[in-house]
PDB file of N, CA and C in Angstrom:
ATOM      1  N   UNK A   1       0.798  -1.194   0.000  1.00  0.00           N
ATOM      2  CA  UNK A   1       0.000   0.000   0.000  1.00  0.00           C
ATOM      3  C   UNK A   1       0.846   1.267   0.000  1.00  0.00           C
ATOM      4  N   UNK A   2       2.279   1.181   0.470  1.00  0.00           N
ATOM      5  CA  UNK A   2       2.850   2.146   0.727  1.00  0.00           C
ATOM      6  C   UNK A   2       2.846   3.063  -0.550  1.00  0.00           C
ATOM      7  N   UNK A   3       3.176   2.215  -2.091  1.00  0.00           N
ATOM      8  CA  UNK A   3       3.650   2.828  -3.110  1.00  0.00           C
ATOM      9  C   UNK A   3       2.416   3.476  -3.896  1.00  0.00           C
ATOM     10  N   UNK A   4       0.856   3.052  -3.285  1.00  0.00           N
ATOM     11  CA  UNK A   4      -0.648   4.191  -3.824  1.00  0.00           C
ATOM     12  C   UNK A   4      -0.577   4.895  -2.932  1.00  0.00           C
ATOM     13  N   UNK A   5       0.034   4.557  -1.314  1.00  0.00           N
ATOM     14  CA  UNK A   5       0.063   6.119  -0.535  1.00  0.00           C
ATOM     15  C   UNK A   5       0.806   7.427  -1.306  1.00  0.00           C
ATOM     16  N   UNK A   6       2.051   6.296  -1.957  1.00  0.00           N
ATOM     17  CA  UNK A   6       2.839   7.984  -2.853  1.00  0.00           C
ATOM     18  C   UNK A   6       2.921   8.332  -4.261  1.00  0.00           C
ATOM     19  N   UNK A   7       2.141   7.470  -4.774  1.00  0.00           N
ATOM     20  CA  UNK A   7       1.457   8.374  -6.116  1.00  0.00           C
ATOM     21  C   UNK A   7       0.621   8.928  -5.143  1.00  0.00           C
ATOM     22  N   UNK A   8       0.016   9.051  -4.633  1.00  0.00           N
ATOM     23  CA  UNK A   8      -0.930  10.296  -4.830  1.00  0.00           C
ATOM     24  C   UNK A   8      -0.230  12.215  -4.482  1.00  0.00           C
ATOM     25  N   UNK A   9       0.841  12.168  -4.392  1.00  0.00           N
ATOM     26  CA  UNK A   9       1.787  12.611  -4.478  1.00  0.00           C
ATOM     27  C   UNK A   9       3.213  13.188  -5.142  1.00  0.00           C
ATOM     28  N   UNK A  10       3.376  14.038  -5.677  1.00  0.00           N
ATOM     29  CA  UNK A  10       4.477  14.512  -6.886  1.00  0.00           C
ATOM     30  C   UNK A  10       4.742  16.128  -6.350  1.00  0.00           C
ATOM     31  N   UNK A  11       6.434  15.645  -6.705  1.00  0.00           N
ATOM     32  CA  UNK A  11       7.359  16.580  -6.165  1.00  0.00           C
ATOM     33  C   UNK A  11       7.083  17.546  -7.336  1.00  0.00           C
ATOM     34  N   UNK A  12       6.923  19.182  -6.577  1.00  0.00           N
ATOM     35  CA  UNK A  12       6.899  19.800  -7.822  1.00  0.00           C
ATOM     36  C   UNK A  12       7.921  20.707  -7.659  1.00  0.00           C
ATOM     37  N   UNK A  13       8.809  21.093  -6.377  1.00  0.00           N
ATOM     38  CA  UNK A  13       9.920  21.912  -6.082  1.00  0.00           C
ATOM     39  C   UNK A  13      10.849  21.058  -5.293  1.00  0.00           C
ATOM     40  N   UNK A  14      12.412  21.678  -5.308  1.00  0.00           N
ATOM     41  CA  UNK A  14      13.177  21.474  -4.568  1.00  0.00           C
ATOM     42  C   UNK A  14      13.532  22.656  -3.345  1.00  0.00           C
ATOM     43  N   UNK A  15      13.087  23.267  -2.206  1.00  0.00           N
ATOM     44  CA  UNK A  15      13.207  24.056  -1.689  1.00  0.00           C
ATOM     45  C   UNK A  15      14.732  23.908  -0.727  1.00  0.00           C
ATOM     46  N   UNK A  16      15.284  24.965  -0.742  1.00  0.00           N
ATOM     47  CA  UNK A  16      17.167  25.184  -0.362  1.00  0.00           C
ATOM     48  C   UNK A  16      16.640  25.816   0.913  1.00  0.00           C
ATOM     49  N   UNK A  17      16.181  24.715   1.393  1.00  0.00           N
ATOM     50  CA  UNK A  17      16.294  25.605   3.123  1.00  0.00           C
ATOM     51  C   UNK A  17      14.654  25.558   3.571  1.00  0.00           C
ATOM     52  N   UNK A  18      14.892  25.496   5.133  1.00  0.00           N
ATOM     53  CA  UNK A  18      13.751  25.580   5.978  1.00  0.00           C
ATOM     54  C   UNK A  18      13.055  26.944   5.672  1.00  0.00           C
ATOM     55  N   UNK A  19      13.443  28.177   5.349  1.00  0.00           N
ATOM     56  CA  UNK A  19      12.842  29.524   5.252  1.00  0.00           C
ATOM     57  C   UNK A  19      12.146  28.963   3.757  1.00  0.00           C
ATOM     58  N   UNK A  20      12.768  28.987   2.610  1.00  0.00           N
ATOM     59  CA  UNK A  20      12.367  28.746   1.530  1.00  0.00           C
ATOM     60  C   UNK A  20      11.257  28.027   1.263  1.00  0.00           C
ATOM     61  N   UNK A  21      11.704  26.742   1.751  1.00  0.00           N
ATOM     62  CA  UNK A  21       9.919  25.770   1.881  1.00  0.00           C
ATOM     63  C   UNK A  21       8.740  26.018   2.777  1.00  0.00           C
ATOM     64  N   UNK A  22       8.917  26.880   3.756  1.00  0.00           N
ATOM     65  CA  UNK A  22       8.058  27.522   4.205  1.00  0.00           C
ATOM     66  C   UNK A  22       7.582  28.957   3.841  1.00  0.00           C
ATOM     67  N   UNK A  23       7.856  29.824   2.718  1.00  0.00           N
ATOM     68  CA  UNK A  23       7.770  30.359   2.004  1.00  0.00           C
ATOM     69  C   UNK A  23       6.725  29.858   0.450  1.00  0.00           C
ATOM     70  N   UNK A  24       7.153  28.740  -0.185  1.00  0.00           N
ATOM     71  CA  UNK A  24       6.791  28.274  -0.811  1.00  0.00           C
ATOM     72  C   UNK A  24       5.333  27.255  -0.796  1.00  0.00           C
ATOM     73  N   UNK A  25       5.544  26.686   0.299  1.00  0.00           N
ATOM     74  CA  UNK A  25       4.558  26.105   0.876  1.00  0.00           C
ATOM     75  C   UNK A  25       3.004  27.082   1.029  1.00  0.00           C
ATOM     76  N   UNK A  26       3.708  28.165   2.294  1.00  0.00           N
ATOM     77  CA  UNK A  26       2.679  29.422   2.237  1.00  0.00           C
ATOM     78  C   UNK A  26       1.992  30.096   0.971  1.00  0.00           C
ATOM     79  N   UNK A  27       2.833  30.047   0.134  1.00  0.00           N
ATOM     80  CA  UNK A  27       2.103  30.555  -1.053  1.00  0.00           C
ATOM     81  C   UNK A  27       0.978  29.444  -2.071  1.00  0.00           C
ATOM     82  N   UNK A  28       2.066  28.054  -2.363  1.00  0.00           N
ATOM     83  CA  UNK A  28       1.008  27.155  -2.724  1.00  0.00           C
ATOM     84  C   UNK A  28      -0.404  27.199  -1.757  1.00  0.00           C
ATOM     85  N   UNK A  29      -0.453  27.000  -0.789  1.00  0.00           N
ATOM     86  CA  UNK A  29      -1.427  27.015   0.133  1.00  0.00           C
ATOM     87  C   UNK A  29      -2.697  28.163  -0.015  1.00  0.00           C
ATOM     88  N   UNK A  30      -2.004  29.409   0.080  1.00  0.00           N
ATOM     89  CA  UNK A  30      -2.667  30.226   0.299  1.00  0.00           C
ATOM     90  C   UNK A  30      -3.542  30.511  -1.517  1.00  0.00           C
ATOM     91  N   UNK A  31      -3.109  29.335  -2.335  1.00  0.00           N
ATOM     92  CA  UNK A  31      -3.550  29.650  -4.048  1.00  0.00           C
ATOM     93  C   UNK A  31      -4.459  27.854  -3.925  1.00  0.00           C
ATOM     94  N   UNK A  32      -4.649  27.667  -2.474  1.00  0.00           N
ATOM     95  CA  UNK A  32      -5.977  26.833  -2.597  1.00  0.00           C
ATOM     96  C   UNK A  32      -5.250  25.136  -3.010  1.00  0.00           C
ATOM     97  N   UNK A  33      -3.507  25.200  -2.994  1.00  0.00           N
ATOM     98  CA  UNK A  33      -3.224  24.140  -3.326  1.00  0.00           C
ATOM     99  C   UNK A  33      -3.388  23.172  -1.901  1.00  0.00           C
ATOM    100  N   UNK A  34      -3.296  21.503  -1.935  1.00  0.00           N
ATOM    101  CA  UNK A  34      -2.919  20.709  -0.824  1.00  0.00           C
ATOM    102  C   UNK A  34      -1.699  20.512  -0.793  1.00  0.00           C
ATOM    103  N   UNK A  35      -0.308  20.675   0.107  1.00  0.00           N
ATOM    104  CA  UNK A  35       0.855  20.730  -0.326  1.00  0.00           C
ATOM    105  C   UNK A  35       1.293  19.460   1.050  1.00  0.00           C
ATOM    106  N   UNK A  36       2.411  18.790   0.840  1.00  0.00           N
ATOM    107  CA  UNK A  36       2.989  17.848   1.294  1.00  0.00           C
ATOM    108  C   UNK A  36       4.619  18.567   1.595  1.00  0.00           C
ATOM    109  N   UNK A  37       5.467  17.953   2.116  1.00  0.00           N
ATOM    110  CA  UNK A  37       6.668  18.401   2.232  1.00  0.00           C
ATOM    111  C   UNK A  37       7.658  17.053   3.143  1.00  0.00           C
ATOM    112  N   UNK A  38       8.790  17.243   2.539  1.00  0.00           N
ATOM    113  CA  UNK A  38       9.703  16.056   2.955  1.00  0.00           C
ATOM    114  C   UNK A  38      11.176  16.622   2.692  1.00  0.00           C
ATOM    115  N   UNK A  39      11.872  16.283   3.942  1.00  0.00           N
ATOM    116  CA  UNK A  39      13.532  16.438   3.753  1.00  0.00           C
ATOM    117  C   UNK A  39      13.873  15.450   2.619  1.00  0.00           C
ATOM    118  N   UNK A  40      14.882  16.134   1.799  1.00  0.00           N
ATOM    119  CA  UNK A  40      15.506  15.175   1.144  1.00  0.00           C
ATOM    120  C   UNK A  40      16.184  14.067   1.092  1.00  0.00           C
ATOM    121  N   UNK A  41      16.518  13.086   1.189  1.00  0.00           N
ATOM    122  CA  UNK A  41      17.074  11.940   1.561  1.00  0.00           C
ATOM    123  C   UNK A  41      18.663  12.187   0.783  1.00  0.00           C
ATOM    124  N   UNK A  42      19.317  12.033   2.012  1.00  0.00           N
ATOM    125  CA  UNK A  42      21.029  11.960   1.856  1.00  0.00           C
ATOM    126  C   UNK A  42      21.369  11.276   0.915  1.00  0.00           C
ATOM    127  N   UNK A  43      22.446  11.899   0.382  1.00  0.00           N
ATOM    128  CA  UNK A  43      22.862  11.066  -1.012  1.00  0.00           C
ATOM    129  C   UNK A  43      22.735  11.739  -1.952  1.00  0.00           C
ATOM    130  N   UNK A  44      22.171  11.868  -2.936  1.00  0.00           N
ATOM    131  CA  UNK A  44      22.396  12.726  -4.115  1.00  0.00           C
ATOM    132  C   UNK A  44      21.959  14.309  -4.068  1.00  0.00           C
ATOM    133  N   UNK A  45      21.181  14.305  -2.759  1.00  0.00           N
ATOM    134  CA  UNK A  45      20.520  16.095  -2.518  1.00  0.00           C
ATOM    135  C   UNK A  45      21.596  16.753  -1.121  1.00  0.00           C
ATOM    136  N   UNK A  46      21.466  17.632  -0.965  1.00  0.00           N
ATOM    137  CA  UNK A  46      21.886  18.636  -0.282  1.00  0.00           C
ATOM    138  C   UNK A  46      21.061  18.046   0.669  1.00  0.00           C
ATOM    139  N   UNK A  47      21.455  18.126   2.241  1.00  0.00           N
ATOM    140  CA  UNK A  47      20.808  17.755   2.950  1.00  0.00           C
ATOM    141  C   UNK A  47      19.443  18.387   3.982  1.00  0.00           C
ATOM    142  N   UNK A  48      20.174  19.890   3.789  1.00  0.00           N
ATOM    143  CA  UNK A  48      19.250  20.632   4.069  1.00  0.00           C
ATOM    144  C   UNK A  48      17.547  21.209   2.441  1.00  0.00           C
ATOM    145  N   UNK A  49      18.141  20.540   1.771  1.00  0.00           N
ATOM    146  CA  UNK A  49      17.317  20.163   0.690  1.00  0.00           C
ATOM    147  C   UNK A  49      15.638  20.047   0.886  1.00  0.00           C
ATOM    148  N   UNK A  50      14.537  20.476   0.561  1.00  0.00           N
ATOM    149  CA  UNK A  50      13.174  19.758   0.913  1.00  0.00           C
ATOM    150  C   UNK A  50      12.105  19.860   0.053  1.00  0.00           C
ATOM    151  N   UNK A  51      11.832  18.563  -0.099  1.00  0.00           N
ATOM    152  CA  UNK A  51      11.263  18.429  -1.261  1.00  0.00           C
ATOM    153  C   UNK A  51       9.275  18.912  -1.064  1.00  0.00           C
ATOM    154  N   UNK A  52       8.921  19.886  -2.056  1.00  0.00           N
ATOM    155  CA  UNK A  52       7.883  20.518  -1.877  1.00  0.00           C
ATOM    156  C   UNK A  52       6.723  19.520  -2.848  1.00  0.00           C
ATOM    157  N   UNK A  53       5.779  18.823  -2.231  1.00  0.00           N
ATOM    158  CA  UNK A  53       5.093  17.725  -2.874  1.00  0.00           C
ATOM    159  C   UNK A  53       3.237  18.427  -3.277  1.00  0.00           C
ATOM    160  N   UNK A  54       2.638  18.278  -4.419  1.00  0.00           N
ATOM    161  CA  UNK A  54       1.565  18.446  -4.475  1.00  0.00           C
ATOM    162  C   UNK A  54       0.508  17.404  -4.987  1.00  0.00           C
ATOM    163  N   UNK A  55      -0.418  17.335  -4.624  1.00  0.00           N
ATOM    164  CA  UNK A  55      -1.407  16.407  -5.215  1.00  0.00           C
ATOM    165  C   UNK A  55      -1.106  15.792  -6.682  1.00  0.00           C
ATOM    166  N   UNK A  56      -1.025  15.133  -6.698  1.00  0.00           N
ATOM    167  CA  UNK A  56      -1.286  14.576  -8.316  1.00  0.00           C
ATOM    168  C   UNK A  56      -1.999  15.333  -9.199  1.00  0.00           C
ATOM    169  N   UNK A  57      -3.049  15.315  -8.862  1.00  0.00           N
ATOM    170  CA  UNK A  57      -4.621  15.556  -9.779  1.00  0.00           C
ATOM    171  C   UNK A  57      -4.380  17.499  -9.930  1.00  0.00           C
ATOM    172  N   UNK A  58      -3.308  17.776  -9.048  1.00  0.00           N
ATOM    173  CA  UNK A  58      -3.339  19.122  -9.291  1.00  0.00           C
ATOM    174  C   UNK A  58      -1.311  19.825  -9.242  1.00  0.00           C
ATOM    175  N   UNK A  59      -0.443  18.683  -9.357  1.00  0.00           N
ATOM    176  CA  UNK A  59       0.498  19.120  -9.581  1.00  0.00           C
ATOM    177  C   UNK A  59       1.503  19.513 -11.054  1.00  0.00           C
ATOM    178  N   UNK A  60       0.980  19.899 -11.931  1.00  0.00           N
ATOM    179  CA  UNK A  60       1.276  20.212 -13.000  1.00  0.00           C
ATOM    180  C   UNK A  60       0.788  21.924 -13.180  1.00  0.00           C
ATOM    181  N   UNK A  61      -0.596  22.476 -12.267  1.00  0.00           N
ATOM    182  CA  UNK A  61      -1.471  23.178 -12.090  1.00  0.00           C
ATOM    183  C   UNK A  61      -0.563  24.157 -11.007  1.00  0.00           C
ATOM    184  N   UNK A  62       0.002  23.169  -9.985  1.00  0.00           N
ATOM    185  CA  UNK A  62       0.655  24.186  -9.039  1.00  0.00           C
ATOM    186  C   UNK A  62       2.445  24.278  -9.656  1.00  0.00           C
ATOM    187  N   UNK A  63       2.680  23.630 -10.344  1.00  0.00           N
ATOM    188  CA  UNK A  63       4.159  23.872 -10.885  1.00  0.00           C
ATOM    189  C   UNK A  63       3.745  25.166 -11.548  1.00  0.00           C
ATOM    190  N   UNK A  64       2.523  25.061 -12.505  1.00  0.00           N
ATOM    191  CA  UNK A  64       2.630  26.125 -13.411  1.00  0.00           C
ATOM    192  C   UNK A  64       2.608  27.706 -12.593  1.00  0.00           C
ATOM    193  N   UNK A  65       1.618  27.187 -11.691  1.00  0.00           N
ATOM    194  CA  UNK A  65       1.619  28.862 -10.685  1.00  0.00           C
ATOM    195  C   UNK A  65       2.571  29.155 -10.401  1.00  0.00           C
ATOM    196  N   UNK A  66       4.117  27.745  -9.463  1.00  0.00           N
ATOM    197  CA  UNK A  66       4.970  28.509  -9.213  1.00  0.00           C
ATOM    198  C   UNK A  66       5.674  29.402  -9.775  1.00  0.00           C
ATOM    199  N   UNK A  67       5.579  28.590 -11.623  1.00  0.00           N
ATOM    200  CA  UNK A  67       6.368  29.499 -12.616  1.00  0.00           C
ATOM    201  C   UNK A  67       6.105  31.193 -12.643  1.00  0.00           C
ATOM    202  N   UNK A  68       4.726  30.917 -12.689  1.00  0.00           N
ATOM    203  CA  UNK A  68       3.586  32.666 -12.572  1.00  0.00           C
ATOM    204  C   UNK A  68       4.695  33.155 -12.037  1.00  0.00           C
ATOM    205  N   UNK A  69       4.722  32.744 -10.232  1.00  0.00           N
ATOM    206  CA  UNK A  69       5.212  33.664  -9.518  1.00  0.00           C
ATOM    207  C   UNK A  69       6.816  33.751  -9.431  1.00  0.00           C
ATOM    208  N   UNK A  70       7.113  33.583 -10.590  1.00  0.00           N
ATOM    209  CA  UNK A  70       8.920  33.634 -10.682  1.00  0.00           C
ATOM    210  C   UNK A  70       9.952  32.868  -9.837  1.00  0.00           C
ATOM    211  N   UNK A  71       9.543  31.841 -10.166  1.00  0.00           N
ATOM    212  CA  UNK A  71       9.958  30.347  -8.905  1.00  0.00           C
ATOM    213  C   UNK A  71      10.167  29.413  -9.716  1.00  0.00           C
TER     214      UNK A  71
END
């Protein structure tokens, strides 16, 4: 079950820092998105790295906003 818990789920940012993804987060949010969030896993990311996750059914929708907002 674990792997339909995370499709429903897609990374749509890489946020560089605790300020940043909480920045980012706030804004998806506040544009009506459902947003998820996860440290990056050691190894190929920066560790302070965090990965900014949105719905499936609406993450292509919130990538595009981030673009809007120069992100």
């Amino acid at each position: 079950m674990g792997s339909a818990q995370s499709s429903l789920w897609r990374v749509i940012y890489i946020a560089r820092g605790e300020q940043q993804a909480q920045q980012i987060e706030a804004l998806l949010q506040q544009a009506g998105f459902m947003i998820e969030r996860r440290q990056s896993l050691p190894g190929g990311a920066r560790h302070e790295d965090i990965e900014i996750k949105a719905l499936e059914s609406e993450a292509e929708e919130a990538r595009l906003y981030l673009m809007e907002q120069g992100l």
